[in-house]
N, C-alpha and C. Protein backbone atom coordinates (compact mmCIF):
# COMPACT_ATOMS: atom_id res chain seq x y z
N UNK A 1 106.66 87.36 113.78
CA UNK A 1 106.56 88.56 112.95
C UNK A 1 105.89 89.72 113.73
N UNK A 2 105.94 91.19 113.47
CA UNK A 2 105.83 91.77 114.02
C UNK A 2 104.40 92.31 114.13
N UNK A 3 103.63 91.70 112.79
CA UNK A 3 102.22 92.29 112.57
C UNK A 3 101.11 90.80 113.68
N UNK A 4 102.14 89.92 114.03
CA UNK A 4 101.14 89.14 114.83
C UNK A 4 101.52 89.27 116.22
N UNK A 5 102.48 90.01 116.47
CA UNK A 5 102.58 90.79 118.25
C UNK A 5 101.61 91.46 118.03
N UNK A 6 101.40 92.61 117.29
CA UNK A 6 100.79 93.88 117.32
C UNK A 6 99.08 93.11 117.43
N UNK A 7 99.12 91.95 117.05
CA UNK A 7 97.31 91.61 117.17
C UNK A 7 97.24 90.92 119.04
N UNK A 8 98.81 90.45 119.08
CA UNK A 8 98.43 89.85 120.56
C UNK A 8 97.98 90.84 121.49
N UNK A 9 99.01 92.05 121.58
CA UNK A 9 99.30 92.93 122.49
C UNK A 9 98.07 94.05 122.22
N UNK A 10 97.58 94.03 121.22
CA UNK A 10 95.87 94.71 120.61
C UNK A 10 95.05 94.31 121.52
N UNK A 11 95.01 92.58 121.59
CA UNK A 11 94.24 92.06 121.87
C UNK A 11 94.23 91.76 123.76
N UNK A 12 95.34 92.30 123.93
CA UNK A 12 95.46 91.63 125.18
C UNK A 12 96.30 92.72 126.56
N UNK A 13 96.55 93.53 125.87
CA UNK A 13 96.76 95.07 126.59
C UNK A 13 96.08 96.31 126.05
N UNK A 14 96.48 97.37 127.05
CA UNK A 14 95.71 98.32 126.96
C UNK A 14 96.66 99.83 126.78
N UNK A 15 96.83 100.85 125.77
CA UNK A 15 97.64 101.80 126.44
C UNK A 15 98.54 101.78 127.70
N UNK A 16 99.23 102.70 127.78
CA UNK A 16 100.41 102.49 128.82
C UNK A 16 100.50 101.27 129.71
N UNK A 17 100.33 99.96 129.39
CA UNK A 17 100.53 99.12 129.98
C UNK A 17 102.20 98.59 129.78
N UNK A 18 102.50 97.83 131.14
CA UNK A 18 103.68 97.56 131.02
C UNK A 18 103.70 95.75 130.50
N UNK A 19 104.63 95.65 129.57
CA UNK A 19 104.98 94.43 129.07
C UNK A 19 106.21 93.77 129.20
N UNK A 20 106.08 92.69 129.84
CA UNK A 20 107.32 91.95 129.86
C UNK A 20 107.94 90.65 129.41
N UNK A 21 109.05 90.52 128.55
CA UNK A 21 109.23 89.72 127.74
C UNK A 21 110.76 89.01 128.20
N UNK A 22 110.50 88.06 128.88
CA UNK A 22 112.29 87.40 129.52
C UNK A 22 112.98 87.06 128.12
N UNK A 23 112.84 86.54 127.14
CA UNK A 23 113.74 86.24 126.28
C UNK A 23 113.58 86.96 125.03
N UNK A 24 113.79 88.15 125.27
CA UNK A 24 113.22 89.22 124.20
C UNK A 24 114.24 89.15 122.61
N UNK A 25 115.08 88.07 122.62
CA UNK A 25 115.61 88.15 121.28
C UNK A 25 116.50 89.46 120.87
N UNK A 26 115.50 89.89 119.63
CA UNK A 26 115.88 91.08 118.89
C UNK A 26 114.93 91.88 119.29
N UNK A 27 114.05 92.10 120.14
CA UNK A 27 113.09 93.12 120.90
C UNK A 27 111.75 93.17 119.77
N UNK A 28 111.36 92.20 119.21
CA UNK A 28 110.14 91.82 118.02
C UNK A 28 108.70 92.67 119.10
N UNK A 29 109.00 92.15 119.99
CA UNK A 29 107.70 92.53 120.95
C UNK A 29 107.90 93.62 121.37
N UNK A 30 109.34 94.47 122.02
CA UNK A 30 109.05 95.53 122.18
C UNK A 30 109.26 96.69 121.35
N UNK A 31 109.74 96.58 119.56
CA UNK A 31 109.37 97.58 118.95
C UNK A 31 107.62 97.17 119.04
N UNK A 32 106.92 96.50 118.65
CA UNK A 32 105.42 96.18 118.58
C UNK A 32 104.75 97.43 119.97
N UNK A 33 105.33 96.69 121.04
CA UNK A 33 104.90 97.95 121.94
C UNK A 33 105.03 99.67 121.78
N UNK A 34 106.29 99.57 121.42
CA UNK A 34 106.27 101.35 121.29
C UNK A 34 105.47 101.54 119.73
N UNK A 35 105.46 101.47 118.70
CA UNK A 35 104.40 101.45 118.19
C UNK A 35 103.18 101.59 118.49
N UNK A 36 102.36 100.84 119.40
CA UNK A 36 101.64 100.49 120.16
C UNK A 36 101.37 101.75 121.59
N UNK A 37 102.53 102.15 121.52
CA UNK A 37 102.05 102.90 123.14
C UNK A 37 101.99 102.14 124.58
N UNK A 38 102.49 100.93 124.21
CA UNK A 38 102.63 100.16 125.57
C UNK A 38 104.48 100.59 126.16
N UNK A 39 104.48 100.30 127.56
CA UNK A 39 105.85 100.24 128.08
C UNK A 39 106.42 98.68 127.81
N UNK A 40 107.50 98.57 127.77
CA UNK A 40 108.35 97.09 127.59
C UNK A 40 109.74 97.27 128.65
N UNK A 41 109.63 95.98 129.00
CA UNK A 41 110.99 95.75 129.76
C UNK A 41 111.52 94.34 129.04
N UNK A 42 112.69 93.82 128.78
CA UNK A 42 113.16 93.10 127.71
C UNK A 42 114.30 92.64 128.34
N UNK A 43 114.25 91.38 128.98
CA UNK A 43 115.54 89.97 128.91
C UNK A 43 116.28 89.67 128.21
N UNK A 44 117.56 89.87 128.12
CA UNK A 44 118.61 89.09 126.90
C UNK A 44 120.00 89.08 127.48
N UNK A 45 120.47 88.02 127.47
CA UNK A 45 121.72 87.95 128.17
C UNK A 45 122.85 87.57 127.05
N UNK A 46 122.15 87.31 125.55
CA UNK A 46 123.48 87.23 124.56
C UNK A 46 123.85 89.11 124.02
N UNK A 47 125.17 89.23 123.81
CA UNK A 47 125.45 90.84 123.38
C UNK A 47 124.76 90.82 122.06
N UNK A 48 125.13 89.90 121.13
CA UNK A 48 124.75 90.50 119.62
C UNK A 48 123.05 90.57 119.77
N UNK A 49 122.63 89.88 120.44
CA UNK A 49 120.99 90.23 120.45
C UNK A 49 121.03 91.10 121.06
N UNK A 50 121.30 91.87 122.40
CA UNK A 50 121.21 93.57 122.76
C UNK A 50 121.65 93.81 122.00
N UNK A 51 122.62 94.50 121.36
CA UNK A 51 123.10 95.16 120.12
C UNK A 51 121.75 95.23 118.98
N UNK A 52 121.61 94.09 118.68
CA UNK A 52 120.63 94.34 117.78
C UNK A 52 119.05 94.29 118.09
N UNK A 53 118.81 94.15 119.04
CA UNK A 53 117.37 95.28 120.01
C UNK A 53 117.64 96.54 119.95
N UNK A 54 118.81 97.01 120.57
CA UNK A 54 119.09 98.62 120.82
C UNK A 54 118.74 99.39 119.20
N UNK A 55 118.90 98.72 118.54
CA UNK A 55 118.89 99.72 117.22
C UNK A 55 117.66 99.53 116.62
N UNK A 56 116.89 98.11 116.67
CA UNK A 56 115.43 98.43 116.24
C UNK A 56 114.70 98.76 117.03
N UNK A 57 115.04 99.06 118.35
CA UNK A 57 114.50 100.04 119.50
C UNK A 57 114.41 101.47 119.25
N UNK A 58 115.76 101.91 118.39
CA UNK A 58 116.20 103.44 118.69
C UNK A 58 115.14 103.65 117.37
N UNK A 59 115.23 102.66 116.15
CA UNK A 59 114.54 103.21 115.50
C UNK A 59 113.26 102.45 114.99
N UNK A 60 112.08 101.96 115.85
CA UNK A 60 111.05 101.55 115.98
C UNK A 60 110.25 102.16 115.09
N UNK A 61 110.45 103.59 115.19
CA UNK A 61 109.10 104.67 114.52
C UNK A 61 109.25 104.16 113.12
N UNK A 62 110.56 103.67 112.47
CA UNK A 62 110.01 104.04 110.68
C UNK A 62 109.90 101.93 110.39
N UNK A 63 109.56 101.38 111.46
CA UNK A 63 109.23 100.14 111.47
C UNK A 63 107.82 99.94 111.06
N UNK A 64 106.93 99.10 110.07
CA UNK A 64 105.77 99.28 110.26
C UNK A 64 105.08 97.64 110.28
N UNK A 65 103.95 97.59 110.74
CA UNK A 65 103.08 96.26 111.13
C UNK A 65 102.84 95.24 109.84
């Protein structure tokens, strides 16, 4: 869930830090980051999971914790 990234990445980065996630799914961790103010780089080699990162990526901001 997305409100227990947001306590890892609280807890365990700092502003503009970069985060990296090899099997990033649906990008759970890196909407958490932009929220957050961290950078993310994100692994996924199935399409329908990019597909569906790209769009809770594009729209992260009206996502909340």
């Amino acid at each position: 869930p997305l409100y227990l990234l947001e306590r890892i990445l609280l807890a365990s980065t700092r502003e503009n830090d970069l985060v990296l996630d090899p099997f990033c799914g649906s990008a759970t961790t890196g909407v958490a980051c932009k929220l957050l103010n961290r950078k993310f780089i994100g692994v996924e080699n199935n399409p329908e999971y990019i597909a569906l990162a790209k769009e809770r990526l594009i729209h992260a901001h009206e996502q909340k914790f």
